[in-house]
C-alpha atoms as a PDB file:
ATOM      1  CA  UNK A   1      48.051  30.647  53.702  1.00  0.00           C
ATOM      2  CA  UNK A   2      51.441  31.806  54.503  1.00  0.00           C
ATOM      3  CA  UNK A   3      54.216  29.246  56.040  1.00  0.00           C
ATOM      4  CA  UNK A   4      54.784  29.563  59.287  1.00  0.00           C
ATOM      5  CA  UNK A   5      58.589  30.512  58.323  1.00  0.00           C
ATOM      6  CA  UNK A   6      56.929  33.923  56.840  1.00  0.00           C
ATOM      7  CA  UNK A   7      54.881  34.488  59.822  1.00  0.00           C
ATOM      8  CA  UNK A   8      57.662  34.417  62.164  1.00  0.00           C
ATOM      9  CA  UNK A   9      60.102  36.092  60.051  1.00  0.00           C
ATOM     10  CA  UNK A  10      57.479  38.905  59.531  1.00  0.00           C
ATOM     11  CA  UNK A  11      56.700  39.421  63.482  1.00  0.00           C
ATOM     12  CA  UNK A  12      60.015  39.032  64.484  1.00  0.00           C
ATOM     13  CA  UNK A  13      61.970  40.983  61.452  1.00  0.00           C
ATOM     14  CA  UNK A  14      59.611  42.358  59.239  1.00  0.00           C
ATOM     15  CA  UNK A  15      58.374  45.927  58.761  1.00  0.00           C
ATOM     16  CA  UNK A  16      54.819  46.754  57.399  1.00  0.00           C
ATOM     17  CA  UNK A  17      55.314  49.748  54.941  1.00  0.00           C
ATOM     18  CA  UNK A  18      52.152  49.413  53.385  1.00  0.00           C
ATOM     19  CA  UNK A  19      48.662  47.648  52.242  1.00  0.00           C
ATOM     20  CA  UNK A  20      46.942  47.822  49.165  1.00  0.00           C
ATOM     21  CA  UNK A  21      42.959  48.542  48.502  1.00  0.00           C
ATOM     22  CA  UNK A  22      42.800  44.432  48.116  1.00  0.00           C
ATOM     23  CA  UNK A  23      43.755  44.186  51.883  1.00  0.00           C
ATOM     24  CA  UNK A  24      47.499  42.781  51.003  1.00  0.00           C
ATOM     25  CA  UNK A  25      50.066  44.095  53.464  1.00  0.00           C
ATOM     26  CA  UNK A  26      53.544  44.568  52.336  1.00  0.00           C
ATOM     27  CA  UNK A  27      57.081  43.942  54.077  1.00  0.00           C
ATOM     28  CA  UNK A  28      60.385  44.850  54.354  1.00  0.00           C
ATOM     29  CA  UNK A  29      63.609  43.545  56.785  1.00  0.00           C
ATOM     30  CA  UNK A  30      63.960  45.756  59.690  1.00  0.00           C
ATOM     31  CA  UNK A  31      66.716  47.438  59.943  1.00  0.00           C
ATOM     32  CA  UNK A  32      68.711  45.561  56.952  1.00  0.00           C
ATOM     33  CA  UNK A  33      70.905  48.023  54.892  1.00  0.00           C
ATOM     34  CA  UNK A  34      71.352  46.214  51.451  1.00  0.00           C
ATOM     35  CA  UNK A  35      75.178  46.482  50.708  1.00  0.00           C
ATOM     36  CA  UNK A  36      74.997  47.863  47.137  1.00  0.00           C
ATOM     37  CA  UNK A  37      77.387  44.983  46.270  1.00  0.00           C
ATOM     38  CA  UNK A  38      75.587  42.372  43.085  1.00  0.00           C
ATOM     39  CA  UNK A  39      75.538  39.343  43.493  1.00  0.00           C
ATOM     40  CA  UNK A  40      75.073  38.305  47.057  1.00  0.00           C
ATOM     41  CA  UNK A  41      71.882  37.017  48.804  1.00  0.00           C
ATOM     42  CA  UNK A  42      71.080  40.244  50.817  1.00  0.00           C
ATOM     43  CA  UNK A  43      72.847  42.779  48.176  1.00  0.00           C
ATOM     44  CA  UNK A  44      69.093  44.355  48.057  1.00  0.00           C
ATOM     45  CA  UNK A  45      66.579  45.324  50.685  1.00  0.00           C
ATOM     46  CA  UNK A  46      64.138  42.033  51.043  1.00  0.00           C
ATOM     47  CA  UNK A  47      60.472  42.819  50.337  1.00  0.00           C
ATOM     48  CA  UNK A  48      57.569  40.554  50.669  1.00  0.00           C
ATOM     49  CA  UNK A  49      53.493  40.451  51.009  1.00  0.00           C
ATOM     50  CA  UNK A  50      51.602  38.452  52.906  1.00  0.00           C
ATOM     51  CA  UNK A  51      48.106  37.888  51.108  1.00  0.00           C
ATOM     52  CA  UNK A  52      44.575  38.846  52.055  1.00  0.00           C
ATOM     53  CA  UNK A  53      43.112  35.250  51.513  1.00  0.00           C
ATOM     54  CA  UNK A  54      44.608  32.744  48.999  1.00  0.00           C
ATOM     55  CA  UNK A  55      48.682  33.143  48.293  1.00  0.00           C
ATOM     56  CA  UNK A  56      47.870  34.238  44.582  1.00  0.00           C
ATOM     57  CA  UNK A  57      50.111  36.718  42.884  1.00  0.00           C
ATOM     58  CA  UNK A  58      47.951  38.013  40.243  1.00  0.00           C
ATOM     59  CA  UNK A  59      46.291  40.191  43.438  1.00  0.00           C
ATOM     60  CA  UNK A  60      49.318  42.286  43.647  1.00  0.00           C
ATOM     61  CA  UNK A  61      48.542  45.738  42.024  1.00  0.00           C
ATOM     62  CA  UNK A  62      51.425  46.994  39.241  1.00  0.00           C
ATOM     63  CA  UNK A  63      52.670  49.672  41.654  1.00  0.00           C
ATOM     64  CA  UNK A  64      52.778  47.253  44.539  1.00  0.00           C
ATOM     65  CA  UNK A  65      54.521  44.401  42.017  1.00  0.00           C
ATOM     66  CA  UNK A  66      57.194  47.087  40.197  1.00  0.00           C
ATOM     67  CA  UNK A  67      57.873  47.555  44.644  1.00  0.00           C
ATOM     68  CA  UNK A  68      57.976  44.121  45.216  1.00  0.00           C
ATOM     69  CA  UNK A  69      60.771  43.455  42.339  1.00  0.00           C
ATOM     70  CA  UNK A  70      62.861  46.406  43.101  1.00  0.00           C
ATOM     71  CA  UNK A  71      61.847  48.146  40.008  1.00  0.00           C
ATOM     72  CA  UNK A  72      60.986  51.359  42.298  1.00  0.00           C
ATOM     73  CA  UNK A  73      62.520  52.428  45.674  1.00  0.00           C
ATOM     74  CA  UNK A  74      59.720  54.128  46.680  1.00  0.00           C
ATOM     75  CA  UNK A  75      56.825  52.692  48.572  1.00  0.00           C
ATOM     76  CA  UNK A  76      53.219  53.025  46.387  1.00  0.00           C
ATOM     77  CA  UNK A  77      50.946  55.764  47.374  1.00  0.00           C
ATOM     78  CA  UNK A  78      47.473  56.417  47.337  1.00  0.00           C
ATOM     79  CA  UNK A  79      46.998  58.865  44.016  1.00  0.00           C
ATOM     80  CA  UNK A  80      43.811  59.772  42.062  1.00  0.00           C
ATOM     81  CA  UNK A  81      42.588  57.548  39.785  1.00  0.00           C
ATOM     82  CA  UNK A  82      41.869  58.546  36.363  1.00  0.00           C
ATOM     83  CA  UNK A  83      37.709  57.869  34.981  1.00  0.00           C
ATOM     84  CA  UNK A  84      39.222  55.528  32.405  1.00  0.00           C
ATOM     85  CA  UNK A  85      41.473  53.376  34.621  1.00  0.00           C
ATOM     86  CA  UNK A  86      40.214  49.830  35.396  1.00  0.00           C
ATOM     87  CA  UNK A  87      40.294  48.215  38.861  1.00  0.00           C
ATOM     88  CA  UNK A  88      42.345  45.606  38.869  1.00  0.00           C
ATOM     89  CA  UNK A  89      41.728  41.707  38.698  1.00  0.00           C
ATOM     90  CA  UNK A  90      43.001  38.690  39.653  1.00  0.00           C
ATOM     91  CA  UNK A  91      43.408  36.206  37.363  1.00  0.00           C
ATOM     92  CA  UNK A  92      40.617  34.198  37.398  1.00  0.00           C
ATOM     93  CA  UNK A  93      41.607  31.187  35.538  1.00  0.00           C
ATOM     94  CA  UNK A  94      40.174  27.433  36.699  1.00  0.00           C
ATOM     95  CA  UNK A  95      37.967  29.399  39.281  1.00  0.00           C
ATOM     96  CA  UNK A  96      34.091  29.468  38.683  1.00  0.00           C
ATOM     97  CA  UNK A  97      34.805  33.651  37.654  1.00  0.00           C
ATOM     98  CA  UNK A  98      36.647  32.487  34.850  1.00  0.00           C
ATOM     99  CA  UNK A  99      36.216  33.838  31.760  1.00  0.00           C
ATOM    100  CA  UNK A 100      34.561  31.347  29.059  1.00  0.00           C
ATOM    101  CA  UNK A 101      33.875  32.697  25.709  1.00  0.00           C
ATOM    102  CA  UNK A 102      30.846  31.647  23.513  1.00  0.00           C
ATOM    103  CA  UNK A 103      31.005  28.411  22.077  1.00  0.00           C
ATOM    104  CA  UNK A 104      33.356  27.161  25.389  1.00  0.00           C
ATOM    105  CA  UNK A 105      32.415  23.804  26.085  1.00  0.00           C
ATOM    106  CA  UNK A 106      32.215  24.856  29.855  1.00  0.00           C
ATOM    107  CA  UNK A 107      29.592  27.570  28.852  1.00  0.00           C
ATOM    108  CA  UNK A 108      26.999  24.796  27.430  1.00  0.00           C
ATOM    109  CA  UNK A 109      28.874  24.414  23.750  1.00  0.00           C
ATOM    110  CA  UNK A 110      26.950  25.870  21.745  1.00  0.00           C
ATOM    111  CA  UNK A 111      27.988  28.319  18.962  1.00  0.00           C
ATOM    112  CA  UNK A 112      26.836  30.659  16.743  1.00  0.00           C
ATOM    113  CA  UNK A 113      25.578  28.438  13.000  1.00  0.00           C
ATOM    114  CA  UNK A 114      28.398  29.173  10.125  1.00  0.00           C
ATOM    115  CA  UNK A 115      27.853  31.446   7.211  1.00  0.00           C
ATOM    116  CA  UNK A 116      27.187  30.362   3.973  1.00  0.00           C
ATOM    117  CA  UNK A 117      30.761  30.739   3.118  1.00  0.00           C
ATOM    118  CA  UNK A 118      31.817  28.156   4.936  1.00  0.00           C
ATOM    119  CA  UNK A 119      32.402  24.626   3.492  1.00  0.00           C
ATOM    120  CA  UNK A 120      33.648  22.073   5.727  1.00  0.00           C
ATOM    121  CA  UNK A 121      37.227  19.960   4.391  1.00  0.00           C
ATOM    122  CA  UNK A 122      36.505  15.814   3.990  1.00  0.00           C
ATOM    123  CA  UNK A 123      39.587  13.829   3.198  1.00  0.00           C
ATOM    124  CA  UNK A 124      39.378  12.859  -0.755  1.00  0.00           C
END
């Protein structure tokens, strides 16, 4: 859920220069030539990205996110994707998607027996 400081600043100031396949839409000041100067607030253009559901910035593709932090001045576009490539993921950490591996108490706890080769230590 954005603030309603975002929302206004985006209707009133904002322009949309994009949206990503996840349904994020991404922002820039209208109008506002960043003075080249370091140091001060507005010394770069201001982006932002107002979410497609939950506020969550693992959703942000890498082209979008190298965008976002100024990394690249030039706004993502669509390009062919390459057989190998993965889509990306959120993270998915304390949702119910969440990874668990086997043996994770929050997948039942149960694990694999030990080898032979394994002794357990006891204190002497």
């Amino acid at each position: 859920m954005t603030t309603l400081g975002t929302r206004l600043l985006t209707l009133l100031r904002g322009e949309l220069v994009g949206s990503d396949a996840y349904g994020n839409r991404y922002y820039r000041l209208k109008g506002a030539k960043p003075s080249g100067r370091g140091g001060g607030r507005f010394s770069r253009e201001r982006r932002w990205v107002i979410y497609k559901g939950e506020p969550e910035g693992s959703k942000v593709p890498a082209e979008w996110h190298a965008w976002l932090h100024h990394m690249v001045d030039t706004v993502p576009q669509p390009r062919t994707r390459y057989p190998w490539e993965k889509d990306h993921q959120p993270n998915m950490t304390g949702t119910p998607q969440a990874y668990h591996p086997p043996g994770s108490i929050l997948r039942g706890g149960h694990r694999s027996s030990s080898t032979a080769d394994y002794e357990p230590w006891t204190p002497g």
